[in-house]
C-alpha atoms as a PDB file:
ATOM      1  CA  UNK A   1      18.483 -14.080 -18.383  1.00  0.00           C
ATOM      2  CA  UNK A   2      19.125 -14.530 -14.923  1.00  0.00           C
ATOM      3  CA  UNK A   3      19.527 -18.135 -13.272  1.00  0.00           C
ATOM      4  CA  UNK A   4      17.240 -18.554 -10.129  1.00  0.00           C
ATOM      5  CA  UNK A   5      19.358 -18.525  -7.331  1.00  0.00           C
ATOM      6  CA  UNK A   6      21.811 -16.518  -9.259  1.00  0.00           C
ATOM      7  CA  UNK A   7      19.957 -12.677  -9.270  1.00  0.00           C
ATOM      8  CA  UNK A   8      22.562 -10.197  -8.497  1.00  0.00           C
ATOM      9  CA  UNK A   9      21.491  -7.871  -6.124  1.00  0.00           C
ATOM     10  CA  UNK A  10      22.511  -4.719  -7.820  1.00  0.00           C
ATOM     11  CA  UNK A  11      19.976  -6.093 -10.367  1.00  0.00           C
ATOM     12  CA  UNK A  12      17.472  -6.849  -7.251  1.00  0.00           C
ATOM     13  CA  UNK A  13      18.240  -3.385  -6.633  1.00  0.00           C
ATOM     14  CA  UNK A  14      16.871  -1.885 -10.206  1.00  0.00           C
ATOM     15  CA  UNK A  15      13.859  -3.705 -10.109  1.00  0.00           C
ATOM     16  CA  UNK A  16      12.761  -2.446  -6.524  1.00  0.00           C
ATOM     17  CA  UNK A  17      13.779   0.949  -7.330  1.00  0.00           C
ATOM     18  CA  UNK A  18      11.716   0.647 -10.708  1.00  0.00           C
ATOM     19  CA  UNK A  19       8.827  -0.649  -8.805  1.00  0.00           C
ATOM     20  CA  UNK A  20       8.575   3.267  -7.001  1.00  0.00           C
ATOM     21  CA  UNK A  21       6.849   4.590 -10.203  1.00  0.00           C
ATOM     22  CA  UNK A  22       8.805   2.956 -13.268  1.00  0.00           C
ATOM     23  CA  UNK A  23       5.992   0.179 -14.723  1.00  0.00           C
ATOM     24  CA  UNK A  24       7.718   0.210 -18.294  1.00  0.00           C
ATOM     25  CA  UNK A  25      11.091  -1.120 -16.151  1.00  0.00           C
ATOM     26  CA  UNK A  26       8.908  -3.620 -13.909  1.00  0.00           C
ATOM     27  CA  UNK A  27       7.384  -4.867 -16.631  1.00  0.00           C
ATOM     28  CA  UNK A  28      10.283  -5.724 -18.855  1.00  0.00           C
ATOM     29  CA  UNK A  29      12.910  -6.583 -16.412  1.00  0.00           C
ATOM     30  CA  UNK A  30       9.991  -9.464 -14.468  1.00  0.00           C
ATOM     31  CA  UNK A  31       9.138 -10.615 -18.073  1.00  0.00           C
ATOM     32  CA  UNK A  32      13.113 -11.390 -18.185  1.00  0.00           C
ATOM     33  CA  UNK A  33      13.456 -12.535 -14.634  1.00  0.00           C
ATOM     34  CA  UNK A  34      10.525 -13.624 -12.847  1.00  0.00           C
ATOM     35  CA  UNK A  35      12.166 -13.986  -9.550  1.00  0.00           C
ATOM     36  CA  UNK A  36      12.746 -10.840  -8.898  1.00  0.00           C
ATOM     37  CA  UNK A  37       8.901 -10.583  -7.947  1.00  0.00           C
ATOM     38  CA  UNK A  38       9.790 -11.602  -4.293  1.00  0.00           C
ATOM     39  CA  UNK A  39      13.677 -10.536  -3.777  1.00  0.00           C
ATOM     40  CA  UNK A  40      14.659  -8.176  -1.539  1.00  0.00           C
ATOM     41  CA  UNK A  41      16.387  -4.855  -2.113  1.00  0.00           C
ATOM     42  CA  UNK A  42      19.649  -3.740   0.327  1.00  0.00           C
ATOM     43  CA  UNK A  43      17.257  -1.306   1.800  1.00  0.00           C
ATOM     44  CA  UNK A  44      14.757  -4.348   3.192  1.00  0.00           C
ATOM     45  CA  UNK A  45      12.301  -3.934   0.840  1.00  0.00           C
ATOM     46  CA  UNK A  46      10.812  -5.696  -2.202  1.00  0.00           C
ATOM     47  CA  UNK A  47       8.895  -4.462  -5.473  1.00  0.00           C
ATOM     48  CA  UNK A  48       5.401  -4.621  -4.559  1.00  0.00           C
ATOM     49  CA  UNK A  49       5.881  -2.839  -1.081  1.00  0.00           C
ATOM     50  CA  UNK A  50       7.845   0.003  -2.965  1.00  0.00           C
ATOM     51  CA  UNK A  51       4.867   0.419  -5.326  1.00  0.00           C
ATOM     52  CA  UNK A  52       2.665   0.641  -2.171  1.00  0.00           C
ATOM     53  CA  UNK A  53       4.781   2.968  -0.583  1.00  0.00           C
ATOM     54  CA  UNK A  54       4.742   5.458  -3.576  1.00  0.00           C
ATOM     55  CA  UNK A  55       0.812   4.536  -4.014  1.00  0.00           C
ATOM     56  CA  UNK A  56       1.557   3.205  -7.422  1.00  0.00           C
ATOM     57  CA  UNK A  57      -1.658   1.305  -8.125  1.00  0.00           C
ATOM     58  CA  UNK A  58      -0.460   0.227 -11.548  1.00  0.00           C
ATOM     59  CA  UNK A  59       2.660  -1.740 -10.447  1.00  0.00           C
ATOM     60  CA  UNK A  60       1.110  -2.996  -7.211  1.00  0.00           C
ATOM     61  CA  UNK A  61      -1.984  -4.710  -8.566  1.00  0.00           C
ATOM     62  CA  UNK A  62       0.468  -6.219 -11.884  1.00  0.00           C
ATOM     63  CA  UNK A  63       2.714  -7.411  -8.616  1.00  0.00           C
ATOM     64  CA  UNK A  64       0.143  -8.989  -7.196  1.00  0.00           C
ATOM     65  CA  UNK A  65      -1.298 -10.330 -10.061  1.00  0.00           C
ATOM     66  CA  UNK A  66       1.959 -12.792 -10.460  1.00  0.00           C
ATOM     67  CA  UNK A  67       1.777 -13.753  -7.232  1.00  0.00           C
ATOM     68  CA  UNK A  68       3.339 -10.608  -4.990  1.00  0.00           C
ATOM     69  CA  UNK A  69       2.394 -11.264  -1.157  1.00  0.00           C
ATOM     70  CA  UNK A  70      -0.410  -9.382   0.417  1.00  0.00           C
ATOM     71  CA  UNK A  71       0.413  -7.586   3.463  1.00  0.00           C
ATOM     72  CA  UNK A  72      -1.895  -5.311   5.206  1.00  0.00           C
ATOM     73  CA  UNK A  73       0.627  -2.025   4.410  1.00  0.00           C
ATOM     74  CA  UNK A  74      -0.233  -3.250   0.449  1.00  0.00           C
ATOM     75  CA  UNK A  75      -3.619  -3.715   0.996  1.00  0.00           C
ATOM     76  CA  UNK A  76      -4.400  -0.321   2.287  1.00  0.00           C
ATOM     77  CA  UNK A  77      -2.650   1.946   0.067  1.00  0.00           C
ATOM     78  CA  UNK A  78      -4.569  -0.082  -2.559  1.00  0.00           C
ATOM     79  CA  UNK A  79      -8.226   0.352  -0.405  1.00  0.00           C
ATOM     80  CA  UNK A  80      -8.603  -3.396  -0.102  1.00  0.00           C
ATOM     81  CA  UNK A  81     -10.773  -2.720   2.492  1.00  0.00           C
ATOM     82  CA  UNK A  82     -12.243  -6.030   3.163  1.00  0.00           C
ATOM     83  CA  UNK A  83      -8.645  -7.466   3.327  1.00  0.00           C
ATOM     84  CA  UNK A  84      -7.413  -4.761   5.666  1.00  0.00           C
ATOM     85  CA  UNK A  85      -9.955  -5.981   8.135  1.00  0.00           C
ATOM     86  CA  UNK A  86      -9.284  -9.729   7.636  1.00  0.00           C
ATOM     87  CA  UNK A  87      -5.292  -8.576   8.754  1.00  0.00           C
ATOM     88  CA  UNK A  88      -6.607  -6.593  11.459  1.00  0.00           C
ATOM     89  CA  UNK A  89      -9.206  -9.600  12.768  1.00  0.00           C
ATOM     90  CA  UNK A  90      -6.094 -11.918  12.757  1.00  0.00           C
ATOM     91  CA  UNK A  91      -3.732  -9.272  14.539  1.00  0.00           C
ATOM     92  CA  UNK A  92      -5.374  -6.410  15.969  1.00  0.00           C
ATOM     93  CA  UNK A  93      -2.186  -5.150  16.917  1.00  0.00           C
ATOM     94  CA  UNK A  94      -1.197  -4.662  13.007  1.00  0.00           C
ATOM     95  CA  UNK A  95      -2.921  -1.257  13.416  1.00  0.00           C
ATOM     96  CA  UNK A  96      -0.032   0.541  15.169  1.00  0.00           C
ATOM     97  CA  UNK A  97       2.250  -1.691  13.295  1.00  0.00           C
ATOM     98  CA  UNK A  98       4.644  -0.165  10.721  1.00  0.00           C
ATOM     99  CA  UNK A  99       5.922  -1.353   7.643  1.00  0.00           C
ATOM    100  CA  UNK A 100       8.962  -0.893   4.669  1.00  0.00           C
ATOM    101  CA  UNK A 101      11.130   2.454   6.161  1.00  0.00           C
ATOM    102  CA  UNK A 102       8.859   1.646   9.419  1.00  0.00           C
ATOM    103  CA  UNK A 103       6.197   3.701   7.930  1.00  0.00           C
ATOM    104  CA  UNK A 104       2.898   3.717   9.811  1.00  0.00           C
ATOM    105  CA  UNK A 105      -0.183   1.345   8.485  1.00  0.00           C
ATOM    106  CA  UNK A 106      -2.030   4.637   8.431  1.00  0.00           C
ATOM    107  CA  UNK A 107       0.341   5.929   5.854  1.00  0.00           C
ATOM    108  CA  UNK A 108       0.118   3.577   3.096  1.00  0.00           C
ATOM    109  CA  UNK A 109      -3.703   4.140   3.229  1.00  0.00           C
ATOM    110  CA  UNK A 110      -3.066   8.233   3.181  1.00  0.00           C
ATOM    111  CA  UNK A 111      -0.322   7.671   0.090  1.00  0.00           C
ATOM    112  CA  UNK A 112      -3.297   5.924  -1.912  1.00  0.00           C
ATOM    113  CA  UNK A 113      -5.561   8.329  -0.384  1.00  0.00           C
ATOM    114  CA  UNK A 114      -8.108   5.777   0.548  1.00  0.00           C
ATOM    115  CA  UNK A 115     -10.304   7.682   2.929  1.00  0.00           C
ATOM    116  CA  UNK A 116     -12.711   4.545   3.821  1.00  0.00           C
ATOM    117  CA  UNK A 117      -9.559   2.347   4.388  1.00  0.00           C
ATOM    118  CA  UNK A 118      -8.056   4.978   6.450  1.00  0.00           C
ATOM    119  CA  UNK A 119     -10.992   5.211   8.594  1.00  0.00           C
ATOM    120  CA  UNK A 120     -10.869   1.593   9.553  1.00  0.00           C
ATOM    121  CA  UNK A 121      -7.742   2.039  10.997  1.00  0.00           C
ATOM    122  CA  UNK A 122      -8.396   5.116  12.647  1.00  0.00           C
ATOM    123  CA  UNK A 123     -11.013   3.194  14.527  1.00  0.00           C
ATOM    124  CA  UNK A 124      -9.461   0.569  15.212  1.00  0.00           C
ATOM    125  CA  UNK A 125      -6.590   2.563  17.010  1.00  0.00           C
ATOM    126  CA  UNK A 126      -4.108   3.749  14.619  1.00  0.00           C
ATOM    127  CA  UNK A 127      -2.235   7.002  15.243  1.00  0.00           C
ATOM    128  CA  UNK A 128      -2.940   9.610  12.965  1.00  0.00           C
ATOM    129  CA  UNK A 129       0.245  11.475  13.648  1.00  0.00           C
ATOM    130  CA  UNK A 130       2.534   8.448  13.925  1.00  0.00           C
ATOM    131  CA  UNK A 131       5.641   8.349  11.230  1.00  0.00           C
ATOM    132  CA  UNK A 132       9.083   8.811  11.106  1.00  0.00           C
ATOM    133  CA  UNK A 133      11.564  10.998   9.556  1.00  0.00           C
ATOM    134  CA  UNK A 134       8.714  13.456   8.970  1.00  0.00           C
ATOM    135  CA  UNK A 135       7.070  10.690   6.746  1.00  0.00           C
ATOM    136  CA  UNK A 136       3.686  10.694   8.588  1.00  0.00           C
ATOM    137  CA  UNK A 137      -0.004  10.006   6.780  1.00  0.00           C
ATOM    138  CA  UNK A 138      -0.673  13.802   6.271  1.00  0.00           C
ATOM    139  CA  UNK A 139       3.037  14.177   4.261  1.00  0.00           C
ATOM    140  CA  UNK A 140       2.611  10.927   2.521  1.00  0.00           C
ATOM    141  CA  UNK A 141      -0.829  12.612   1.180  1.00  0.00           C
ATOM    142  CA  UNK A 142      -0.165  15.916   0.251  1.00  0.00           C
ATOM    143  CA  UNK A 143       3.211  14.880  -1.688  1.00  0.00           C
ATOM    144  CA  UNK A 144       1.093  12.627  -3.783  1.00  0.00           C
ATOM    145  CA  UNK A 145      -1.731  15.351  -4.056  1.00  0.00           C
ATOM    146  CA  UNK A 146      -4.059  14.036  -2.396  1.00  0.00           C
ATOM    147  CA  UNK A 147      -6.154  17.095  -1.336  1.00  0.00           C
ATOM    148  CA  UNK A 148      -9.007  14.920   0.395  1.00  0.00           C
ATOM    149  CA  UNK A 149      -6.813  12.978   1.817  1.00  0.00           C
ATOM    150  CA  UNK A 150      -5.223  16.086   3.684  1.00  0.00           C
ATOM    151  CA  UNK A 151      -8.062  17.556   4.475  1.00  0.00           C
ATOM    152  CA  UNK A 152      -9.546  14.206   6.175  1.00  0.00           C
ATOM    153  CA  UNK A 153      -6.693  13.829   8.231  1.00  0.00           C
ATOM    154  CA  UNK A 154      -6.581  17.693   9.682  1.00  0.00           C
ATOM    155  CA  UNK A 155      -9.823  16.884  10.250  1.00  0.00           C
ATOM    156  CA  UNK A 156      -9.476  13.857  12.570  1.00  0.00           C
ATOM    157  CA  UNK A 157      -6.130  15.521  14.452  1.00  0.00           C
ATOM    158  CA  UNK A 158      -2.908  15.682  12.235  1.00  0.00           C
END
């Protein structure tokens, strides 16, 4: 086991790249060294946000569970919908805001392909076509197959 304090980050590394879709490998390596749950990867980013990224449900909500922070990217790929709107109360300006690989709010609600929570944003002034890289809301849905998803978004302008 690893010391606190003392996490290498090639380990810290692993762990966030497990959190994109590996539970199994979350699971075992948090068990062993439970503060990984907040470290950061090289690549600014830490286990929970990489499961809401990917729209991995599984490993977000067992991240969160053990005491992951809640951001508003998190919360909508998840459809936390009442959160979302808490976060957007607080900051309005969180709705054109981007998150990990400055990916749009609007995405993380099109990778979990959370219609209702994508709505709210749309509303409240996000941009349906914003993303970089090519990584915009209507990519992030139709590479996880989320046909609804797509066809929501083409509807409302991407």
């Amino acid at each position: 086991m690893v010391q606190e304090g003392m996490l290498s980050q090639n380990i810290i590394d692993m762990f966030v790249g497990a959190a994109h879709g590996d539970f199994e490998r979350v699971k075992g390596m948090l068990e062993e060294d439970p503060g990984l749950l907040n470290a950061q990867a090289t690549w600014q980013e830490i286990a929970v946000e990489a499961a809401a990224q990917t729209g991995d449900e599984k490993i977000a909500h067992y991240l969160l569970e053990r005491g992951a922070p809640l951001d508003i990217y998190t919360a909508a790929s998840l459809g936390m919908e009442e959160e979302v709107r808490k976060f957007l109360e607080q900051e309005p300006e969180l709705v054109r805001s981007v998150g990990v690989h400055n990916l749009p709010v609007l995405y993380f609600a099109a990778v979990g392909g959370r219609i209702k929570t994508a709505e709210i944003l749309l509303e409240r002034g996000a941009d349906i076509n914003a993303g970089t890289g090519g990584n915009t809301p209507l990519h992030g849905a139709a590479w996880l197959g989320h046909t609804e998803m797509v066809r929501w978004l083409l509807k409302h302008g991407a």
